[in-house]
PDB file of N, CA and C in Angstrom:
ATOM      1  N   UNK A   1     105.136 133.916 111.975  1.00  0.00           N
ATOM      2  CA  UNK A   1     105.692 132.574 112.083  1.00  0.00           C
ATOM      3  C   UNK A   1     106.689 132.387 110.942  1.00  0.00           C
ATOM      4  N   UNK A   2     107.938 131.573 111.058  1.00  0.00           N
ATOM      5  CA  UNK A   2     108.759 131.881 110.326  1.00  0.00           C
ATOM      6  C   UNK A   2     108.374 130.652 109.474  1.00  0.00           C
ATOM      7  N   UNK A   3     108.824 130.452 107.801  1.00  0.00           N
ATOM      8  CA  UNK A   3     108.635 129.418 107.417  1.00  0.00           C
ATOM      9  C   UNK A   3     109.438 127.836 107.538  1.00  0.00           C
ATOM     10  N   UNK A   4     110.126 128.200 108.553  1.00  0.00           N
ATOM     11  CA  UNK A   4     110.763 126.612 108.898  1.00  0.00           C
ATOM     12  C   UNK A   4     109.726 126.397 110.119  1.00  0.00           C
ATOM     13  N   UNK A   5     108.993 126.957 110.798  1.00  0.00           N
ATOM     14  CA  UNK A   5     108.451 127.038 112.020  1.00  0.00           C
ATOM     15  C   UNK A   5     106.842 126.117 111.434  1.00  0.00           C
ATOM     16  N   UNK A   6     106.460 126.649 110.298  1.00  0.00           N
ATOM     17  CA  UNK A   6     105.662 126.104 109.348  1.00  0.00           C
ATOM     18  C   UNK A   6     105.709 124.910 109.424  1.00  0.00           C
ATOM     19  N   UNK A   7     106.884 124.913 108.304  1.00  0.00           N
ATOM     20  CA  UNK A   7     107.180 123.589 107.614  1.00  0.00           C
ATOM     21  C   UNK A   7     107.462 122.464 108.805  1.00  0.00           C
ATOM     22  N   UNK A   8     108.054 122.523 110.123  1.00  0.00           N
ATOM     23  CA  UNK A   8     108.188 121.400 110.909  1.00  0.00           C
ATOM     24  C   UNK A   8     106.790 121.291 111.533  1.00  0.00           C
ATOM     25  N   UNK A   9     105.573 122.327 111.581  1.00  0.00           N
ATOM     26  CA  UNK A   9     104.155 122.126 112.037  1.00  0.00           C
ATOM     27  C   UNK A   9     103.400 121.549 111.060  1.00  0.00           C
ATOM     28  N   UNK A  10     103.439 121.599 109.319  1.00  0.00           N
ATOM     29  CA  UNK A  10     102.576 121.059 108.790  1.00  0.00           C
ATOM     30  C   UNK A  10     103.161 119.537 108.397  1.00  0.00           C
ATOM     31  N   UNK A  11     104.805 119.046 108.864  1.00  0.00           N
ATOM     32  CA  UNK A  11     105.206 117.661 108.932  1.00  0.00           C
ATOM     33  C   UNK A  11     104.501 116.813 109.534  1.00  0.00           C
ATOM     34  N   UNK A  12     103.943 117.781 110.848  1.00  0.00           N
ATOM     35  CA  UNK A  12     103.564 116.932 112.042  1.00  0.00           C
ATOM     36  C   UNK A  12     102.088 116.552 111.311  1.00  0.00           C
ATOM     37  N   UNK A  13     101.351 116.873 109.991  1.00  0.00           N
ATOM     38  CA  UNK A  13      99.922 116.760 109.812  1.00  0.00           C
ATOM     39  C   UNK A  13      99.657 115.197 109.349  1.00  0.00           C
ATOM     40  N   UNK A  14      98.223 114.773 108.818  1.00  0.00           N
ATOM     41  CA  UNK A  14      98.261 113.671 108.335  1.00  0.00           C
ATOM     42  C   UNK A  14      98.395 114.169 107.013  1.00  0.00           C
ATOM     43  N   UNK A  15      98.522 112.699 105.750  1.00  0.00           N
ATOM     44  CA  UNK A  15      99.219 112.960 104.410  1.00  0.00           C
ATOM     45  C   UNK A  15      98.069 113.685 104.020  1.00  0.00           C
ATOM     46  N   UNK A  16      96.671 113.830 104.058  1.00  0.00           N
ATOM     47  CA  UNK A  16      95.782 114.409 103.135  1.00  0.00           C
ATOM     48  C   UNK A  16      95.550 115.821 103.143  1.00  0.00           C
ATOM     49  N   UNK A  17      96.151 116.336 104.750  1.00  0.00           N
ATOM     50  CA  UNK A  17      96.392 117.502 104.563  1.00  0.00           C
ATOM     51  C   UNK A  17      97.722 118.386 104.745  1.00  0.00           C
ATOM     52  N   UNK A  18      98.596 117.575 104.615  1.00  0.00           N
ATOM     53  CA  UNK A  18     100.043 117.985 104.335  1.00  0.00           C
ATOM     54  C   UNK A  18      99.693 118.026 102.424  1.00  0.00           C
ATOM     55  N   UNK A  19      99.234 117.636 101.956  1.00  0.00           N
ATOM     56  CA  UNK A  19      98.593 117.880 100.642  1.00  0.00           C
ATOM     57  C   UNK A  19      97.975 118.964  99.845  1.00  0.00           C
ATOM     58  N   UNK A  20      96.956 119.174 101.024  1.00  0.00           N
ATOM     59  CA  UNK A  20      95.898 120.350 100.977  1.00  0.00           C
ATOM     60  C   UNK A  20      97.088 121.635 100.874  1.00  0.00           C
ATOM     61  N   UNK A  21      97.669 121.918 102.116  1.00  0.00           N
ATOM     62  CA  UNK A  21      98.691 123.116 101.975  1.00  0.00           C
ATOM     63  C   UNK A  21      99.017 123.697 100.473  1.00  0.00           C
ATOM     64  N   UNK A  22      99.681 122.779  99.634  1.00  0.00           N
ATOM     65  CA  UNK A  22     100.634 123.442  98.858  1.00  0.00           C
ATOM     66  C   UNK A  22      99.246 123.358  97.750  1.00  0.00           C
ATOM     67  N   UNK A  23      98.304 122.759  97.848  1.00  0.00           N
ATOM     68  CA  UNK A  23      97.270 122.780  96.924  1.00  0.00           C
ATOM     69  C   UNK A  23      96.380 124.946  96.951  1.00  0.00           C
ATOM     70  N   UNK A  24      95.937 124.824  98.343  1.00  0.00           N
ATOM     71  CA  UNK A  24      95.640 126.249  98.239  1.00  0.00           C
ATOM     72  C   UNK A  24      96.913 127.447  98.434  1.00  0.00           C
ATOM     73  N   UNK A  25      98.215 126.906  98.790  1.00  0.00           N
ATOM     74  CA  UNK A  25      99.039 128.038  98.608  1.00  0.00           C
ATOM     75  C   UNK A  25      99.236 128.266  96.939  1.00  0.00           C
ATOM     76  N   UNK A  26      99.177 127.339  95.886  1.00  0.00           N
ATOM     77  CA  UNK A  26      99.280 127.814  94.176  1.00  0.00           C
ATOM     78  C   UNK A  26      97.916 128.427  94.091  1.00  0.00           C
ATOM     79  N   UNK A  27      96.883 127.878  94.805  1.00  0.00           N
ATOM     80  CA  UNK A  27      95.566 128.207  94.144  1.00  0.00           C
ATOM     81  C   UNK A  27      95.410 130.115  94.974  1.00  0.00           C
ATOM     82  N   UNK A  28      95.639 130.265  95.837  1.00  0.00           N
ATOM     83  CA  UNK A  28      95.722 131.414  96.196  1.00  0.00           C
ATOM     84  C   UNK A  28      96.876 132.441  94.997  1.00  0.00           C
ATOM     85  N   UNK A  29      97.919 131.980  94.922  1.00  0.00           N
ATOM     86  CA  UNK A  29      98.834 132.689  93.899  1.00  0.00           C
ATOM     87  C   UNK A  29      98.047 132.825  92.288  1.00  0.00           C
ATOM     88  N   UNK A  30      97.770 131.840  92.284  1.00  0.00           N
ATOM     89  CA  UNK A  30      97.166 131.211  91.147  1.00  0.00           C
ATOM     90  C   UNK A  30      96.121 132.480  90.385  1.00  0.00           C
ATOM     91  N   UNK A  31      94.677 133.027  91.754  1.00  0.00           N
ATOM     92  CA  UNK A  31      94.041 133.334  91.850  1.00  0.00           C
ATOM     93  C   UNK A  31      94.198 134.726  91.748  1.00  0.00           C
ATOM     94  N   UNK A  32      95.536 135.240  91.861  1.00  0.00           N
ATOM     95  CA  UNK A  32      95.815 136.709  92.203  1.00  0.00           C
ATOM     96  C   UNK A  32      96.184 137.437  90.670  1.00  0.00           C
ATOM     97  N   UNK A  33      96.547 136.069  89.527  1.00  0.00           N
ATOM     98  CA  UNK A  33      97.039 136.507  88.064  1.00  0.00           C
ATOM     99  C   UNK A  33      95.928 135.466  87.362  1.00  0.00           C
ATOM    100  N   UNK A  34      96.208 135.488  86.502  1.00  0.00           N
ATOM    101  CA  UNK A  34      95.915 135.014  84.895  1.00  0.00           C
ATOM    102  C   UNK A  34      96.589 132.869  85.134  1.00  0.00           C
ATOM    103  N   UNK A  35      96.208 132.281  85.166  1.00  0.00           N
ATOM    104  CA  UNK A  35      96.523 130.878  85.444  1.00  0.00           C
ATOM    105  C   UNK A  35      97.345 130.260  84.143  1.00  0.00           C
ATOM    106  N   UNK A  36      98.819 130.288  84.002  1.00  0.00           N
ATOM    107  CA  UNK A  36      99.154 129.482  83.100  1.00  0.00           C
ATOM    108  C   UNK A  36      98.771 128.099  82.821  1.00  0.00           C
ATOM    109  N   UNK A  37      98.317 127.686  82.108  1.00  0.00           N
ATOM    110  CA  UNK A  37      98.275 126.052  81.693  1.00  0.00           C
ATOM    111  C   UNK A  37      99.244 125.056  82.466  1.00  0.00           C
ATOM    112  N   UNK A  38     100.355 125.042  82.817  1.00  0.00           N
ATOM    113  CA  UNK A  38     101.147 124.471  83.478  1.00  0.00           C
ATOM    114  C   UNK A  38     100.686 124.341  84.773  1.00  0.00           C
ATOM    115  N   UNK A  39     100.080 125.901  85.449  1.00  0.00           N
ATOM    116  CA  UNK A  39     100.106 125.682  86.907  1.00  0.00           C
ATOM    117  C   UNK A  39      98.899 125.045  87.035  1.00  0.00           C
ATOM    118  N   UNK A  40      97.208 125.075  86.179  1.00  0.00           N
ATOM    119  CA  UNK A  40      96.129 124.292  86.296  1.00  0.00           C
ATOM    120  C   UNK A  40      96.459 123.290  86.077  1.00  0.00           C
ATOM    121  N   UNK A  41      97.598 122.481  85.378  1.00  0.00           N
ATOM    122  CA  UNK A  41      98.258 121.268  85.478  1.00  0.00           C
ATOM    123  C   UNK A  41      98.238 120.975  86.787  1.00  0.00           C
ATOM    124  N   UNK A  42      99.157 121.566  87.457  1.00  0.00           N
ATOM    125  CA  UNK A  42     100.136 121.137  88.727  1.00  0.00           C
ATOM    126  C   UNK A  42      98.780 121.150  89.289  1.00  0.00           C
ATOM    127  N   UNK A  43      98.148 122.310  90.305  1.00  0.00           N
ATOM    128  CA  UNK A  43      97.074 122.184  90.720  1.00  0.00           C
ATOM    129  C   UNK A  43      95.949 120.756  90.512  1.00  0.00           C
ATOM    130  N   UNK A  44      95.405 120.893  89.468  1.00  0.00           N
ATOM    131  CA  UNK A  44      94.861 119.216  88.757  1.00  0.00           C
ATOM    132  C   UNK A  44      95.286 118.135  89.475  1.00  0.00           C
ATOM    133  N   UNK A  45      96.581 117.795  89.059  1.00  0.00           N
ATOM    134  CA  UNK A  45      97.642 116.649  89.596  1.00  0.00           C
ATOM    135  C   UNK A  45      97.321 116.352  91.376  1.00  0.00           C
ATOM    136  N   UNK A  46      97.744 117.759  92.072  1.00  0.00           N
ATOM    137  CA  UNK A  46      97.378 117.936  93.508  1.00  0.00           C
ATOM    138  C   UNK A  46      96.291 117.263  93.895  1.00  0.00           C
ATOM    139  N   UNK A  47      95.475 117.620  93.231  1.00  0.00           N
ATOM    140  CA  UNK A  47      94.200 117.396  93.546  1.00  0.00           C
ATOM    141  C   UNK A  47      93.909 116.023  93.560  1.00  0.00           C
ATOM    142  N   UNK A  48      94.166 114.811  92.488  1.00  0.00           N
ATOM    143  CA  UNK A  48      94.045 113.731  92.064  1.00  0.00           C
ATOM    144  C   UNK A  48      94.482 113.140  92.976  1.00  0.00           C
ATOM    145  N   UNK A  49      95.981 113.499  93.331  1.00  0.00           N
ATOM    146  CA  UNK A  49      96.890 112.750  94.266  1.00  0.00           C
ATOM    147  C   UNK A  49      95.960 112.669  95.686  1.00  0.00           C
ATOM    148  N   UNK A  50      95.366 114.258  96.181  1.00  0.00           N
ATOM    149  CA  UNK A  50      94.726 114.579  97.370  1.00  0.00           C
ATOM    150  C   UNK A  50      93.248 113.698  97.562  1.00  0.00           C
ATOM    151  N   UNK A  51      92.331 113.448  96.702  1.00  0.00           N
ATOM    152  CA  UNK A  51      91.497 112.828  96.853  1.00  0.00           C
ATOM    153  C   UNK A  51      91.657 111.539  96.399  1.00  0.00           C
ATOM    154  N   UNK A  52      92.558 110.918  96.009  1.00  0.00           N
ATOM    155  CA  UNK A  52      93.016 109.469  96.162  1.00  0.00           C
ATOM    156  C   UNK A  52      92.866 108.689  94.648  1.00  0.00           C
ATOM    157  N   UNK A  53      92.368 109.754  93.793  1.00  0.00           N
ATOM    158  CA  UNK A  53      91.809 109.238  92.104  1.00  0.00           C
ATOM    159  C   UNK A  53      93.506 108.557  91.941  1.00  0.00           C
ATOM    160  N   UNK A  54      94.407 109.125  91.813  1.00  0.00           N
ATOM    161  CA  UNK A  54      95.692 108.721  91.800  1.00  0.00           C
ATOM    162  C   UNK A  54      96.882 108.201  92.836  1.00  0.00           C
ATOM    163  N   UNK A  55      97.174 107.764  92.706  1.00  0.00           N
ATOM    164  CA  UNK A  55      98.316 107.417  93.869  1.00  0.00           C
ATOM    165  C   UNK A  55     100.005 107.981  93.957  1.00  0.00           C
ATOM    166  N   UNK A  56     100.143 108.507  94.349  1.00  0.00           N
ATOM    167  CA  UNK A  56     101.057 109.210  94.992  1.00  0.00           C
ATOM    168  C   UNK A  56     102.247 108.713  94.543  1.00  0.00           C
ATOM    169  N   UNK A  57     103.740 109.048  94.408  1.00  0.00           N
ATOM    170  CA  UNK A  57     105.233 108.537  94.839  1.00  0.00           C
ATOM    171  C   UNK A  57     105.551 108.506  96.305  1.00  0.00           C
ATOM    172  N   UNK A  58     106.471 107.507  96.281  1.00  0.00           N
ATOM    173  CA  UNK A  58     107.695 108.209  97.572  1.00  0.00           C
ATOM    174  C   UNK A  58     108.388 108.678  96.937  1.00  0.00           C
ATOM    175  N   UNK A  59     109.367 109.163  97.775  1.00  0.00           N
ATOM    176  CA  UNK A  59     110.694 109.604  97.127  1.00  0.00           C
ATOM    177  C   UNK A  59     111.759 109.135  96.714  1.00  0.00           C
ATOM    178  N   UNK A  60     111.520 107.620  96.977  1.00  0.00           N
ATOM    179  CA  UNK A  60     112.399 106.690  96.380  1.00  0.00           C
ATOM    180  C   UNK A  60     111.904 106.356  95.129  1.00  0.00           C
ATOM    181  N   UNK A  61     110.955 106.123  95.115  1.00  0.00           N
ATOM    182  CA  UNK A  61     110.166 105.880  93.667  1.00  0.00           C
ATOM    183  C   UNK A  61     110.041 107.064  92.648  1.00  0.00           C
ATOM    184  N   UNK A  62     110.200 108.255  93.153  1.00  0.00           N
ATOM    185  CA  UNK A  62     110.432 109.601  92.266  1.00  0.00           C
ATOM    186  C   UNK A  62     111.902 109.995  91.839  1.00  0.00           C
ATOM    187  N   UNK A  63     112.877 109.276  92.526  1.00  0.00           N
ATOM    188  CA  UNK A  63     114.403 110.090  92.166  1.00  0.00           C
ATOM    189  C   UNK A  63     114.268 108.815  91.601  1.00  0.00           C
ATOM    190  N   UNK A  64     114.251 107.449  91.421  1.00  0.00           N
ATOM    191  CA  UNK A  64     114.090 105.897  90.862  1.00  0.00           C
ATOM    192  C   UNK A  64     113.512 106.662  89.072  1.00  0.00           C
ATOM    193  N   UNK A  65     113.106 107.018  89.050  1.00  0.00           N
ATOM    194  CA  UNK A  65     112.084 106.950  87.924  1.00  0.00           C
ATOM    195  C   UNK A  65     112.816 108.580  86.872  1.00  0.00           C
ATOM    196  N   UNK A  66     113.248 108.993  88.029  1.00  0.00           N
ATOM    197  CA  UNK A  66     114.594 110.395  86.841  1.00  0.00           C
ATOM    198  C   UNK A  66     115.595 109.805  86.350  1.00  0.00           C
ATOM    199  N   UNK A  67     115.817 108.783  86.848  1.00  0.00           N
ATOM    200  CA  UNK A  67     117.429 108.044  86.359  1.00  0.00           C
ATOM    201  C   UNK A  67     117.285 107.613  85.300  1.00  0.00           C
TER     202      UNK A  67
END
């Protein structure tokens, strides 16, 4: 399956597991080396966002907040 073929199938998901995805695709990479501090960051973060401890951006509120 190609990865645009992916990416327009896991659009179609709901938000908690359009979430999940990129959570076990680092944790699989993650898992294969030595875990920099940064990426148990990112991972962490995922997670918070995924089980609802935190609340999320849009993307208006994320390019809003670089300026």
């Amino acid at each position: 399956m190609l990865t645009a073929e992916i990416s327009r199938s896991a659009l179609k998901l709901p938000p908690a597991e359009r979430l999940e995805l990129p959570r076990q695709s680092v944790e699989s990479v993650a898992q294969a080396q030595p875990s920099p501090d940064h990426l148990n960051e990112g991972v962490r973060r995922m997670e918070e966002v995924t089980t609802g401890k935190v609340a999320g951006m849009t993307e208006e509120q994320y390019r809003a907040a670089g300026r």
